[in-house]
Protein backbone atom coordinates (compact mmCIF):
# COMPACT_ATOMS: atom_id res chain seq x y z
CA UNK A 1 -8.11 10.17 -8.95
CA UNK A 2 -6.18 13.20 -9.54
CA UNK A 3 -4.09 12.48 -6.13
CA UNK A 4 -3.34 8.86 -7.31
CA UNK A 5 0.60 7.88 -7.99
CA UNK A 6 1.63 4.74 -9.09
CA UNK A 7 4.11 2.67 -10.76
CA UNK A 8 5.32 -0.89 -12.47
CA UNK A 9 8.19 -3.15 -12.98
CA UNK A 10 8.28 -5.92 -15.06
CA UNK A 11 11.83 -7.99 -14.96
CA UNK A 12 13.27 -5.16 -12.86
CA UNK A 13 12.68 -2.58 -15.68
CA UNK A 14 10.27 0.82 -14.67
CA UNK A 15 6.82 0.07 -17.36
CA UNK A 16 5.32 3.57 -17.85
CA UNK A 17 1.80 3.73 -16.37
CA UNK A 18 -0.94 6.41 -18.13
CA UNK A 19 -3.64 8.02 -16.14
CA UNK A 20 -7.36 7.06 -16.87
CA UNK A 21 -10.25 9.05 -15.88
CA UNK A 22 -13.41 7.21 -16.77
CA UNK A 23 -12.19 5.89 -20.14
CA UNK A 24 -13.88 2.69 -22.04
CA UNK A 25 -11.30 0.05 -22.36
CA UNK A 26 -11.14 -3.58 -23.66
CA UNK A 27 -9.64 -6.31 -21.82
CA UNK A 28 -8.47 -9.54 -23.46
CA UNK A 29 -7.68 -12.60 -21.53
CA UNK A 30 -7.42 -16.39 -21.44
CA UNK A 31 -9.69 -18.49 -19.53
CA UNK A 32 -8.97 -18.28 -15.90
CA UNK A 33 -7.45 -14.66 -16.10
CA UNK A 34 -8.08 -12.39 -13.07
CA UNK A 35 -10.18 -10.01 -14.08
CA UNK A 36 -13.13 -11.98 -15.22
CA UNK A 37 -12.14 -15.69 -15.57
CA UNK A 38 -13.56 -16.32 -18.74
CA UNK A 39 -11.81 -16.65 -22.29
CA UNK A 40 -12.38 -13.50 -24.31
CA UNK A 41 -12.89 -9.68 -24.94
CA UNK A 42 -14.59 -7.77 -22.68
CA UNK A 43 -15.06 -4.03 -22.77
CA UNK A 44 -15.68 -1.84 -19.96
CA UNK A 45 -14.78 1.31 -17.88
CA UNK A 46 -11.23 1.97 -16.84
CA UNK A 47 -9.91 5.04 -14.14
CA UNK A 48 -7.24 5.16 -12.39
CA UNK A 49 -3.33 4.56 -12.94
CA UNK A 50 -2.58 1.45 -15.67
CA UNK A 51 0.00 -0.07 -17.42
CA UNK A 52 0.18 -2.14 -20.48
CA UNK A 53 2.40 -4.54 -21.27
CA UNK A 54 3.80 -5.85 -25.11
CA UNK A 55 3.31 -9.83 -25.36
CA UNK A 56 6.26 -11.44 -22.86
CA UNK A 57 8.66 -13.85 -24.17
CA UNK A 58 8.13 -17.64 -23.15
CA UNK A 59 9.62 -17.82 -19.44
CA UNK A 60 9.36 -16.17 -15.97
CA UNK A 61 8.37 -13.03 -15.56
CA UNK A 62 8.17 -10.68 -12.49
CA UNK A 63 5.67 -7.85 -12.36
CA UNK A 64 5.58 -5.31 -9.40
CA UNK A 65 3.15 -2.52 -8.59
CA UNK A 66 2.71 -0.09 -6.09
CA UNK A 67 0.33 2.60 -5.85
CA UNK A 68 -1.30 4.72 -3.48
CA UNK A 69 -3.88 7.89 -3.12
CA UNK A 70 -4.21 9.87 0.16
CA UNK A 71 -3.58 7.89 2.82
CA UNK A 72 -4.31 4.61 0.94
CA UNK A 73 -1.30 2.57 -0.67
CA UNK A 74 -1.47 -0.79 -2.29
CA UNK A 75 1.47 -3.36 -4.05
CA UNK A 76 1.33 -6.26 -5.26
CA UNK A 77 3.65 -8.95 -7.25
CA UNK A 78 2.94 -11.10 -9.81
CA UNK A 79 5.10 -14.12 -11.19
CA UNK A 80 3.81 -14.19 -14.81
CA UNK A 81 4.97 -17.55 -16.72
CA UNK A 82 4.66 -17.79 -20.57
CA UNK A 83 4.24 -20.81 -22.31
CA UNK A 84 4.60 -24.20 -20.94
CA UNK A 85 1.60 -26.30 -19.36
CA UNK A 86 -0.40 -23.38 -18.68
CA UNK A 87 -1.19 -20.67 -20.56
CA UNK A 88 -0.32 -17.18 -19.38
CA UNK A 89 -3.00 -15.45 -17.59
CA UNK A 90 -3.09 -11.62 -18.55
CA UNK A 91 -4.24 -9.29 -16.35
CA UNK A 92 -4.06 -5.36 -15.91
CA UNK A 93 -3.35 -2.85 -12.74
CA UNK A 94 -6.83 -2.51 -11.08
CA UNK A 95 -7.76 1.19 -9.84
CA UNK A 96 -5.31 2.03 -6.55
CA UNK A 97 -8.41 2.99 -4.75
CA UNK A 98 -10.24 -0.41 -4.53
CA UNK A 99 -9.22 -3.30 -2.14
CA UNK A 100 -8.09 -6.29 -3.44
């Protein structure tokens, strides 16, 4: 992972990302989030480049990422929406090495 290089916006604004290598993380989400779907914590294994984000204000958000590694790159944008009907989904920047 040592060749991967990414990076985040979130409303136009650069988010710092932090390098993982094999580190235990825990993920907590609302039912329906993207990583696993289901309402709670879960805990598991984390490499790769990552951001985290503070909790957004109510309203639209807009989160880009790009990454790549070798001759592999990957992006992808997210409309995030706080409050109102739904509630907001949180999810995290998946290893740039895996397709989507």
């Amino acid at each position: 992972m040592t060749a991967a290089r990414g990076g985040a916006t979130l409303d136009g604004r650069p988010v710092t990302p932090e390098r993982m290598e094999d580190d235990n993380v825990a993920v907590t989400g609302v039912a329906g989030n993207p990583l696993t779907g289901e309402a709670g914590t879960t805990t598991s294994y984390a490499c790769g480049i990552w951001v985290r984000l503070q909790p957004l204000r109510p309203g639209r958000h807009t989160l880009t990422i790009r990454g790549s590694s070798g001759d592999f790159s990957t992006g992808v944008d997210y409309t995030l929406v706080v409050g109102g009907e739904k509630p907001p989904v949180i999810g995290a920047l998946r290893r740039a090495d895996r397709p989507a």
